[in-house]
N, C-alpha and C. Protein backbone atom coordinates (compact mmCIF):
# COMPACT_ATOMS: atom_id res chain seq x y z
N UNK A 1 0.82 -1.19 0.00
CA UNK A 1 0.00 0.00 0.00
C UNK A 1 0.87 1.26 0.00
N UNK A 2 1.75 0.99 0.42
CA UNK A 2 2.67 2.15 0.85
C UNK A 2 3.51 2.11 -0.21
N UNK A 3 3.81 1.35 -1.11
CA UNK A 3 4.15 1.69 -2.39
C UNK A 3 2.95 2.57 -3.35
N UNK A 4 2.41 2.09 -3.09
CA UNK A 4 1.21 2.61 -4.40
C UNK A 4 0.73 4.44 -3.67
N UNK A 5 1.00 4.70 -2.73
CA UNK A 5 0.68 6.04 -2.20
C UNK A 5 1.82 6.78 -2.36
N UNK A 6 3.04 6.53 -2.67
CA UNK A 6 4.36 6.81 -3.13
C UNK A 6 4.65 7.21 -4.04
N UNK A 7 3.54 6.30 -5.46
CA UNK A 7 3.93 6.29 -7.02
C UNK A 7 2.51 7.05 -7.29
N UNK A 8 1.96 7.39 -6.43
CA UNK A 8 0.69 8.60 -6.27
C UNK A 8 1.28 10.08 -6.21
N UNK A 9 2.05 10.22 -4.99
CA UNK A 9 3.11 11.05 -5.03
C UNK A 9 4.17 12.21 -6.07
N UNK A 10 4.44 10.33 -6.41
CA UNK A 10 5.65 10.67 -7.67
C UNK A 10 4.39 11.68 -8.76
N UNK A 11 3.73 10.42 -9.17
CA UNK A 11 2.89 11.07 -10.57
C UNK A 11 2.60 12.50 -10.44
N UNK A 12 2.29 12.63 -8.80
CA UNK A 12 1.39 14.19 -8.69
C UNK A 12 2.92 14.97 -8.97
N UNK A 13 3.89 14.98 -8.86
CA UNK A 13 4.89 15.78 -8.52
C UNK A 13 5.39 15.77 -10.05
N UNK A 14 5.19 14.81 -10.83
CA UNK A 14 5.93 14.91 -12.11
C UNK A 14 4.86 15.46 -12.65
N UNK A 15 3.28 15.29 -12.56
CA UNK A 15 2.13 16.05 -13.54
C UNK A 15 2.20 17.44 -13.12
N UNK A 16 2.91 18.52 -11.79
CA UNK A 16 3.12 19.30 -11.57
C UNK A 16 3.98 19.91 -12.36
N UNK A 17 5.48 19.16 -12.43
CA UNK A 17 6.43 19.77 -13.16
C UNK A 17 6.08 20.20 -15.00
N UNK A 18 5.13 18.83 -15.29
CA UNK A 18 4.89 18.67 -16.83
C UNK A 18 4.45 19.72 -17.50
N UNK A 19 4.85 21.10 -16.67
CA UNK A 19 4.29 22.44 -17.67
C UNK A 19 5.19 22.37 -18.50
N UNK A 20 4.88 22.43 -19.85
CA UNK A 20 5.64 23.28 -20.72
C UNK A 20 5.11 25.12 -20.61
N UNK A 21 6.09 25.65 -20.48
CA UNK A 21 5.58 27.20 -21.07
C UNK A 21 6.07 27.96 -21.44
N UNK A 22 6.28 29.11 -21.82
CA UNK A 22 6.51 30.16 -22.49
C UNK A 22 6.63 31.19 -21.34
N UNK A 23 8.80 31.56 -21.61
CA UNK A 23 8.72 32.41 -20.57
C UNK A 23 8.87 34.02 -21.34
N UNK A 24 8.83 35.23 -20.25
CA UNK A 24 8.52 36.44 -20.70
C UNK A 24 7.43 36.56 -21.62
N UNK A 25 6.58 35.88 -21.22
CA UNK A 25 5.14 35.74 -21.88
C UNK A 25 4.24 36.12 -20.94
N UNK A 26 3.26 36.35 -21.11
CA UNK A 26 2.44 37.60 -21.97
C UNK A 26 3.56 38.81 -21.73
N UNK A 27 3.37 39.74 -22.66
CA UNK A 27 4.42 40.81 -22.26
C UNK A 27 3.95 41.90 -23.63
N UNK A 28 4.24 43.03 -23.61
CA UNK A 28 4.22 44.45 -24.36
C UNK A 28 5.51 44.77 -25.12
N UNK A 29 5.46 44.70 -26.15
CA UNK A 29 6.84 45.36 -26.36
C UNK A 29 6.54 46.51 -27.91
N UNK A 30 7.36 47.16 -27.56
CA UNK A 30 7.41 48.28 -29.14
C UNK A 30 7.93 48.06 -30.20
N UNK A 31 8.06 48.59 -31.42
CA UNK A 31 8.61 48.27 -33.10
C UNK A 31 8.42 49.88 -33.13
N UNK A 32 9.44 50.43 -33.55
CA UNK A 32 9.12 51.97 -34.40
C UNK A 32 8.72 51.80 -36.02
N UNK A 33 7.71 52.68 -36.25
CA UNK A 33 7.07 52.14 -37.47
C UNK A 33 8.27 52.22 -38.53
N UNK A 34 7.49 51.48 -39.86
CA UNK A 34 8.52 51.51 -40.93
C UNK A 34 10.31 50.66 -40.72
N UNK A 35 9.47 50.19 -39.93
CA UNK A 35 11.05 49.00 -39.43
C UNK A 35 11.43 48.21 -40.36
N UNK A 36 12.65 47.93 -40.62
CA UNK A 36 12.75 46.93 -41.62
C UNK A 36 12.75 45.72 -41.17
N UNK A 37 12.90 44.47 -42.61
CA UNK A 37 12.42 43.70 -41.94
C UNK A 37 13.53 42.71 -41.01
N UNK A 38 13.03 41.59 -40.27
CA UNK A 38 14.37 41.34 -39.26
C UNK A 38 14.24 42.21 -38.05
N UNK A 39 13.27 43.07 -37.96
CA UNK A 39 14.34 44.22 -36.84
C UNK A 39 13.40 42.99 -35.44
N UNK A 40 14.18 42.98 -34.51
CA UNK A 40 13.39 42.51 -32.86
C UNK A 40 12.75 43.14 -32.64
N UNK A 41 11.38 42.35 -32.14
CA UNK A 41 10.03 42.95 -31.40
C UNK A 41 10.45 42.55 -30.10
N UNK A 42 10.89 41.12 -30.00
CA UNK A 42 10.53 40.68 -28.83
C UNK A 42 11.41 39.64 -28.61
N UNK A 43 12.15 39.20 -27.40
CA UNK A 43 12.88 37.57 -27.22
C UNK A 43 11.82 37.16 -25.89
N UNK A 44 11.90 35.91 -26.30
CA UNK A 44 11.13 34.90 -25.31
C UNK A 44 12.03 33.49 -25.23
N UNK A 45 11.59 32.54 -24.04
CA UNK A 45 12.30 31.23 -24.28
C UNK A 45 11.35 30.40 -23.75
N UNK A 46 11.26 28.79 -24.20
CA UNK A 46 10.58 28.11 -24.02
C UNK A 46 11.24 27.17 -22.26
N UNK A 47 10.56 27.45 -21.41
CA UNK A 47 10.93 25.86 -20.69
C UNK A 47 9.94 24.65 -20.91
N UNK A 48 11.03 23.65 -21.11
CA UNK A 48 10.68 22.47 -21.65
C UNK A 48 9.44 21.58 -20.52
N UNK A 49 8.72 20.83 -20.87
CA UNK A 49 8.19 20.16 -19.86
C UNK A 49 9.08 18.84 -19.06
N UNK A 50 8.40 18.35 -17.80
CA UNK A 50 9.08 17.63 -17.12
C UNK A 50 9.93 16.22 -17.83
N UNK A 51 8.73 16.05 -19.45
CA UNK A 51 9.57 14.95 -19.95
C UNK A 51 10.67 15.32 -20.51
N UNK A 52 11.21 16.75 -20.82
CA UNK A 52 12.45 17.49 -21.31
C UNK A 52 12.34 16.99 -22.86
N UNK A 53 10.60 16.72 -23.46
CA UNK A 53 10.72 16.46 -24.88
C UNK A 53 10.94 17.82 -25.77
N UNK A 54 11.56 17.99 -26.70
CA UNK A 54 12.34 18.81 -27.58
C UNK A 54 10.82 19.66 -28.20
N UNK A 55 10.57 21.03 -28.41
CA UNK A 55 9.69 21.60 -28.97
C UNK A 55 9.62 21.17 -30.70
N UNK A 56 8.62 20.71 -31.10
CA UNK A 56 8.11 20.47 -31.98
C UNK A 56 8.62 21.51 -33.25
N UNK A 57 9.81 20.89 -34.27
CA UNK A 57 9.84 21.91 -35.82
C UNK A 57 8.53 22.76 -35.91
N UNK A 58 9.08 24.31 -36.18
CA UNK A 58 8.03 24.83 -36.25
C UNK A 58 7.24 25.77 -35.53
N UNK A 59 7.87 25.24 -34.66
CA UNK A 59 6.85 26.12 -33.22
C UNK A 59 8.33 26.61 -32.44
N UNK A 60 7.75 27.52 -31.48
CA UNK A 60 6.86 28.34 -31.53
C UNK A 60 5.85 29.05 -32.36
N UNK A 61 4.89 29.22 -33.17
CA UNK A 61 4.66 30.35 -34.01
C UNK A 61 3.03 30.62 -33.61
N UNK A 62 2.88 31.75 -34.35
CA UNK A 62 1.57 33.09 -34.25
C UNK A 62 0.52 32.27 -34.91
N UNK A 63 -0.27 32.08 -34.00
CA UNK A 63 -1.16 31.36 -34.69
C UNK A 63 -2.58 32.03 -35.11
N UNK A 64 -2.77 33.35 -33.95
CA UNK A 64 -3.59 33.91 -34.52
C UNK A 64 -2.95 35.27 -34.63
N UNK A 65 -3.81 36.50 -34.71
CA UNK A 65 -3.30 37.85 -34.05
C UNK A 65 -4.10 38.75 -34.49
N UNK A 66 -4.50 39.98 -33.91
CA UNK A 66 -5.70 40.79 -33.95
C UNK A 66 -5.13 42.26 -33.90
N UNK A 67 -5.09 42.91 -34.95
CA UNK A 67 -5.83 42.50 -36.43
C UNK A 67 -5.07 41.61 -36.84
N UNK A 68 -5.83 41.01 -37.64
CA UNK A 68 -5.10 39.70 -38.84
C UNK A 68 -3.94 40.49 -39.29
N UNK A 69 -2.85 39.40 -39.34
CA UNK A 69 -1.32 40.14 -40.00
C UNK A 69 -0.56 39.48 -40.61
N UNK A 70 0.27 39.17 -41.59
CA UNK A 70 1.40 38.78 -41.42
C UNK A 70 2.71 39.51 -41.12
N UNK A 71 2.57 40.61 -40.36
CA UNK A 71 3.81 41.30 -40.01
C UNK A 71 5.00 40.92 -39.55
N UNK A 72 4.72 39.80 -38.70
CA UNK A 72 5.31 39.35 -37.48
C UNK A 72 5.52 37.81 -37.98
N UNK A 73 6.99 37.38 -37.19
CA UNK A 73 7.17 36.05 -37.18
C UNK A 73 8.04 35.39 -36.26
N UNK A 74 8.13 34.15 -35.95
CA UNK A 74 8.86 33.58 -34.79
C UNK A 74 10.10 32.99 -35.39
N UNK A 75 11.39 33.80 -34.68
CA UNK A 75 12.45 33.07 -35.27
C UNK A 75 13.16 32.39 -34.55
N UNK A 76 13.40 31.30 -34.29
CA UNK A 76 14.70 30.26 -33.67
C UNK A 76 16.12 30.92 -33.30
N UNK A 77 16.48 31.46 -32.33
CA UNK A 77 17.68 31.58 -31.72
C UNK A 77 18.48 30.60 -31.79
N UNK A 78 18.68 29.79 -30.56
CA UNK A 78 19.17 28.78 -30.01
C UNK A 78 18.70 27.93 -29.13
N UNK A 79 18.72 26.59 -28.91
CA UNK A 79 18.27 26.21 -28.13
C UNK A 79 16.35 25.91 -27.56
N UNK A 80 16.73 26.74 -26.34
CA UNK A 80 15.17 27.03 -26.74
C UNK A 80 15.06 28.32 -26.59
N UNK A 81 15.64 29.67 -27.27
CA UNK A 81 15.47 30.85 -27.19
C UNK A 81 15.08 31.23 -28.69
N UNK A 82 13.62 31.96 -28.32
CA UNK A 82 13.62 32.39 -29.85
C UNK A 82 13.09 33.84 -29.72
N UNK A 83 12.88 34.67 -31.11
CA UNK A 83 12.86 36.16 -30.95
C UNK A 83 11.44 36.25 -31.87
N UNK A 84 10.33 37.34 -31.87
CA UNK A 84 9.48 37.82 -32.89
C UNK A 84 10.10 39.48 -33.27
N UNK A 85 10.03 38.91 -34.72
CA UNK A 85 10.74 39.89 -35.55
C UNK A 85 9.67 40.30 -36.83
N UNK A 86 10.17 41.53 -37.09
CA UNK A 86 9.08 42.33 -38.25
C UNK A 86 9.70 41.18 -39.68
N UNK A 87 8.68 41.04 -40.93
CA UNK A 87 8.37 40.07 -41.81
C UNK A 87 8.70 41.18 -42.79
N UNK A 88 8.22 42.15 -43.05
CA UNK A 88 8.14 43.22 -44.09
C UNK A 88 7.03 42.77 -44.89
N UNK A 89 6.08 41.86 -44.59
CA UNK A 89 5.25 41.67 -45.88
C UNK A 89 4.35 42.77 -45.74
N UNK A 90 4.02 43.60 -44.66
CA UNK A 90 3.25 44.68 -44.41
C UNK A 90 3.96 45.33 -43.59
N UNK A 91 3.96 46.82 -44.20
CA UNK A 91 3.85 48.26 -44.12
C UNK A 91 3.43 48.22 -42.43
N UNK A 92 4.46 48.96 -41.40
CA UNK A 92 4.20 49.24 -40.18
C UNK A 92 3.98 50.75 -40.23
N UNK A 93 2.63 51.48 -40.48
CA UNK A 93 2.57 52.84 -40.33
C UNK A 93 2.27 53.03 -39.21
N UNK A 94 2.27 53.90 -38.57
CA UNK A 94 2.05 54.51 -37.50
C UNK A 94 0.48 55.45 -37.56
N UNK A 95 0.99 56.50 -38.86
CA UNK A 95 -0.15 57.32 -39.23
C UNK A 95 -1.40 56.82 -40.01
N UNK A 96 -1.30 55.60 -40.65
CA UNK A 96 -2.33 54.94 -41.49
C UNK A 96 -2.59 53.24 -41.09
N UNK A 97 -2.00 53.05 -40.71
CA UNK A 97 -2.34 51.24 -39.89
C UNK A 97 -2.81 51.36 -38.60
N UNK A 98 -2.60 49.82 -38.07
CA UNK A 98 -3.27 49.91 -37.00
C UNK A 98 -1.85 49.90 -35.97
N UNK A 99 -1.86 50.58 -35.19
CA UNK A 99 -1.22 50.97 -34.28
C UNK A 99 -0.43 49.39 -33.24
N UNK A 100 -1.36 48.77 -32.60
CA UNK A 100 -1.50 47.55 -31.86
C UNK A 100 -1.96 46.19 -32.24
N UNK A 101 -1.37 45.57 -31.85
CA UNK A 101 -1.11 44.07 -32.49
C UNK A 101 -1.33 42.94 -31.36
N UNK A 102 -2.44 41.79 -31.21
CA UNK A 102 -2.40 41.12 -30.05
C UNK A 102 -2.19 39.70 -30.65
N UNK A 103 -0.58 39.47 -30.47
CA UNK A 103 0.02 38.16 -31.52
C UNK A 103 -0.35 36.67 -30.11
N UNK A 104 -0.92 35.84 -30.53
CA UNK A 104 -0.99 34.37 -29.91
C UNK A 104 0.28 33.86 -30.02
N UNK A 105 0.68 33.50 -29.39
CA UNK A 105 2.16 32.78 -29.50
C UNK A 105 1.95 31.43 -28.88
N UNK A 106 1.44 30.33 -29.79
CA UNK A 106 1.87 29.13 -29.57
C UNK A 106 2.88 27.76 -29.81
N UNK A 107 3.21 27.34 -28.72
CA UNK A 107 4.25 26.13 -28.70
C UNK A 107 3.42 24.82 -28.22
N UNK A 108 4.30 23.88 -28.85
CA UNK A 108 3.63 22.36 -28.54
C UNK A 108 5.16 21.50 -28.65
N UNK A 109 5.35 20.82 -27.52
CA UNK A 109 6.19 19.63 -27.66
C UNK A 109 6.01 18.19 -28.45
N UNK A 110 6.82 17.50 -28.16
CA UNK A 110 6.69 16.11 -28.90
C UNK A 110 5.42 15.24 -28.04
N UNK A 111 5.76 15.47 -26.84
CA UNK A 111 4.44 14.54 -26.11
C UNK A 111 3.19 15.55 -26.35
N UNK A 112 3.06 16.43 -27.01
CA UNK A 112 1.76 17.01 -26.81
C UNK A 112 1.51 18.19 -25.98
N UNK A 113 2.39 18.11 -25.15
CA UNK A 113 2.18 19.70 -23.91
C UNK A 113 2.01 20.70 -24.85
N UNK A 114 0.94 21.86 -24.48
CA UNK A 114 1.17 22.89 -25.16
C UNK A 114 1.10 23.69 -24.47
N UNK A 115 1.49 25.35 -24.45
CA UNK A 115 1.31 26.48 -24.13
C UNK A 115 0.69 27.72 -25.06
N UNK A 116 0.01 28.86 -24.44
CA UNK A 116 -0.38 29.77 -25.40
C UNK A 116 -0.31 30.50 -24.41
N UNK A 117 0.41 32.05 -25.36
CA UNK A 117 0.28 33.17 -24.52
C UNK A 117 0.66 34.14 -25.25
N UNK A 118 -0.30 35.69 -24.81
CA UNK A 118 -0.23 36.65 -26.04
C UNK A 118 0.81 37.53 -25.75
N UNK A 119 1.10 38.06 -27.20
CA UNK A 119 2.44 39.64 -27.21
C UNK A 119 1.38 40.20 -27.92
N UNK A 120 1.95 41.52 -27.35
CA UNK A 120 1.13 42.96 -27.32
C UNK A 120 2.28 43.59 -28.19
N UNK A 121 2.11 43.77 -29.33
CA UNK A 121 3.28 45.12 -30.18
C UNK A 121 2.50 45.84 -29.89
N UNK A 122 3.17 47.39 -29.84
CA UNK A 122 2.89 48.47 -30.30
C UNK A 122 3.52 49.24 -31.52
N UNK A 123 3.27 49.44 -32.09
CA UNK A 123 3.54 50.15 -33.34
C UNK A 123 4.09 51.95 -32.71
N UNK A 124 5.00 52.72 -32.57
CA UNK A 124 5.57 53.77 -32.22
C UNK A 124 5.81 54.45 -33.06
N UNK A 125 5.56 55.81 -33.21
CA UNK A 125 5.35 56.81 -33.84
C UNK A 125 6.79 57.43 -34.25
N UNK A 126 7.49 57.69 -35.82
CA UNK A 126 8.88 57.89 -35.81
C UNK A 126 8.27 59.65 -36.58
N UNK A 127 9.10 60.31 -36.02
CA UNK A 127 9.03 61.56 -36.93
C UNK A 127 9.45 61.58 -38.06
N UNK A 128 8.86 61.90 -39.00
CA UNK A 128 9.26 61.34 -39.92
C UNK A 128 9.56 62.97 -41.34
N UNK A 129 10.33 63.19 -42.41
CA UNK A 129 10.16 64.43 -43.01
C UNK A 129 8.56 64.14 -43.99
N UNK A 130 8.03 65.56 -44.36
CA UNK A 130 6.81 65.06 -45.17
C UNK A 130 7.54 64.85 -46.52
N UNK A 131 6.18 63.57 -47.19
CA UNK A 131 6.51 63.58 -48.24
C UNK A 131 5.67 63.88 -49.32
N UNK A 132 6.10 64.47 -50.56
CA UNK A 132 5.37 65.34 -51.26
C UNK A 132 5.10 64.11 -52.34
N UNK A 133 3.88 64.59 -52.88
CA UNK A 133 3.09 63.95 -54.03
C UNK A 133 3.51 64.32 -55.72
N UNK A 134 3.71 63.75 -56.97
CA UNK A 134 3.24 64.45 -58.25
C UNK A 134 4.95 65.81 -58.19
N UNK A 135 4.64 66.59 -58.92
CA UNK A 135 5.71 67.42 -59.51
C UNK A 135 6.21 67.83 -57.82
N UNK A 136 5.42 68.32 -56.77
CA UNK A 136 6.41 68.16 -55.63
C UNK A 136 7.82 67.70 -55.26
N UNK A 137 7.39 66.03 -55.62
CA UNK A 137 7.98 65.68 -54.81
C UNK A 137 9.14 65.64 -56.22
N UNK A 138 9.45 66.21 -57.56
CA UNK A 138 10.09 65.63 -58.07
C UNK A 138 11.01 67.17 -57.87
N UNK A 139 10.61 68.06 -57.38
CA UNK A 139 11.21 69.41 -57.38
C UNK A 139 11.14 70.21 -58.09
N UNK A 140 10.09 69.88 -59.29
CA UNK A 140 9.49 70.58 -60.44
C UNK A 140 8.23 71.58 -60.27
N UNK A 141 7.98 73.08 -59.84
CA UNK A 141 7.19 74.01 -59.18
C UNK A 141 7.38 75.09 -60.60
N UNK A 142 5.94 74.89 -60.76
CA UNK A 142 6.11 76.07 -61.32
C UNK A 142 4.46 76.74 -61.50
N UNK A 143 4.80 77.77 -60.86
CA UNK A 143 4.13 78.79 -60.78
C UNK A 143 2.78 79.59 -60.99
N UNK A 144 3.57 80.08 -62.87
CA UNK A 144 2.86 80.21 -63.50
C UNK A 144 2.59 81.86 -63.86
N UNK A 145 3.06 82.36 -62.79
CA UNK A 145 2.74 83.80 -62.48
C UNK A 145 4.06 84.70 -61.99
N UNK A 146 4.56 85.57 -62.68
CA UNK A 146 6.27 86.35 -62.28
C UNK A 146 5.77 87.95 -61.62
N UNK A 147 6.51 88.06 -60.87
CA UNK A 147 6.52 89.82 -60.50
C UNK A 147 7.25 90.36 -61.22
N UNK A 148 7.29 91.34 -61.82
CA UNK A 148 7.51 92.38 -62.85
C UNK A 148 8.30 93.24 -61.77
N UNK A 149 9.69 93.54 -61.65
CA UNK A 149 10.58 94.25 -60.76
C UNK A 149 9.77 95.99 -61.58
N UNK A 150 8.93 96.03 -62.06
CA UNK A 150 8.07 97.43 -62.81
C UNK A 150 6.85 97.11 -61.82
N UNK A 151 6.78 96.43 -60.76
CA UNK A 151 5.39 96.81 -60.49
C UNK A 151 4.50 96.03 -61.17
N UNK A 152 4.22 95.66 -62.47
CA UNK A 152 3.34 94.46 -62.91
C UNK A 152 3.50 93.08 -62.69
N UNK A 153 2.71 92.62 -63.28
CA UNK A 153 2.60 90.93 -63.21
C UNK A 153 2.64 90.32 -64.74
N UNK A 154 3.02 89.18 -64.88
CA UNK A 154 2.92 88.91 -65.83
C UNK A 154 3.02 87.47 -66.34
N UNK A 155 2.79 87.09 -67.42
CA UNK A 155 2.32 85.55 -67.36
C UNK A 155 4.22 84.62 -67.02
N UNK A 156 3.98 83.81 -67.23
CA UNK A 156 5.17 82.56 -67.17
C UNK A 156 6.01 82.62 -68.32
N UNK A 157 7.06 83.26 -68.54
CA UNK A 157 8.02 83.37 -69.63
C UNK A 157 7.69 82.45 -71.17
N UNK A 158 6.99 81.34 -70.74
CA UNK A 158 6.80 80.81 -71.83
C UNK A 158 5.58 80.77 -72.82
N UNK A 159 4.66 82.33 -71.60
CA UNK A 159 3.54 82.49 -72.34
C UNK A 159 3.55 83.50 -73.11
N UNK A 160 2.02 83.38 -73.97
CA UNK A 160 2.18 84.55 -74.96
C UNK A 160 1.92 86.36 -74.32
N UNK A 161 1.11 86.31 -73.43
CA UNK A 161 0.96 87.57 -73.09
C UNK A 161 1.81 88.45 -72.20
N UNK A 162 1.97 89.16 -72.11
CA UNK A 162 2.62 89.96 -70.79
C UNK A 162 1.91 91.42 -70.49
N UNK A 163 1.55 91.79 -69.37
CA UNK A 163 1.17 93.43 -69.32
C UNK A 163 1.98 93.49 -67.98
N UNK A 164 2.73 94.65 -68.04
CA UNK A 164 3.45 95.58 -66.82
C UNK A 164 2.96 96.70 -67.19
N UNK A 165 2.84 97.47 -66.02
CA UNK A 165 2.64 98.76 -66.17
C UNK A 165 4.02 100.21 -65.61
């Protein structure tokens, strides 16, 4: 009897340990918009569960995220350290996107343990110079209309009329 209340014990103490999870999870982190791609959002690391089975090819990754994105992706460090980094397949504006990002980050081992837990991007506002549209932006301005060092006005050199007075 006193074996079998022992290996009661054990089980409870190893079904305790058998978390797999995801550490520095849930957590907030920033991207300044227009990031290229590669740049770090975020490092996280997996601890393994009590059977120390190896995380499953593949995983960690985003399984959902709100708004829908592919911005974001899970990349393999080492070991079990991995980072979410900007994708470039979409445009991080600040002034025209959506600002906040609520990425699912799920992992699953070989026996099946899984974990889920969300990252919060924020998207950060970069000052940025304006940019001009059409003949603006090509440095091509013209006018249309000259001051007459006489006091008149007069059309654009390449027109037909002119009156100064």
């Amino acid at each position: 009897m006193q074996d079998a209340v022992t290996l009661l014990v054990f089980l409870g103490a190893v079904a305790v340990g058998e978390a797999l999870h995801l550490v520095h999870l849930p957590a907030t982190s920033n991207v300044a918009e227009n990031s290229p791609p590669g740049t770090t959002v975020h490092a996280f690391s997996v601890n393994l569960s009590a059977s120390l089975s190896p995380v499953i090819p593949g995983f960690p990754q985003i399984i959902n995220s709100s708004p829908l994105t592919e911005a974001f992706r899970v990349n393999w460090l080492s070991g079990t350290d991995f980072q979410v980094v900007t994708t470039g397949k979409e445009r991080l504006d600040f002034e025209t996107g959506p600002n906040i990002f609520d990425l699912q980050i799920y992992v699953r081992d070989d026996v099946g343990v899984t974990d889920l837990q969300v990252l919060t991007v924020q998207v950060t506002d970069v000052n940025e110079p304006p940019q001009f549209q059409g003949n603006l932006a090509k440095g091509k301005v013209s006018w249309g209309v000259h001051c007459s060092p006489h006091g008149g006005m007069r059309e654009d050199p390449g027109g037909q009329s002119t009156t100064e007075k």
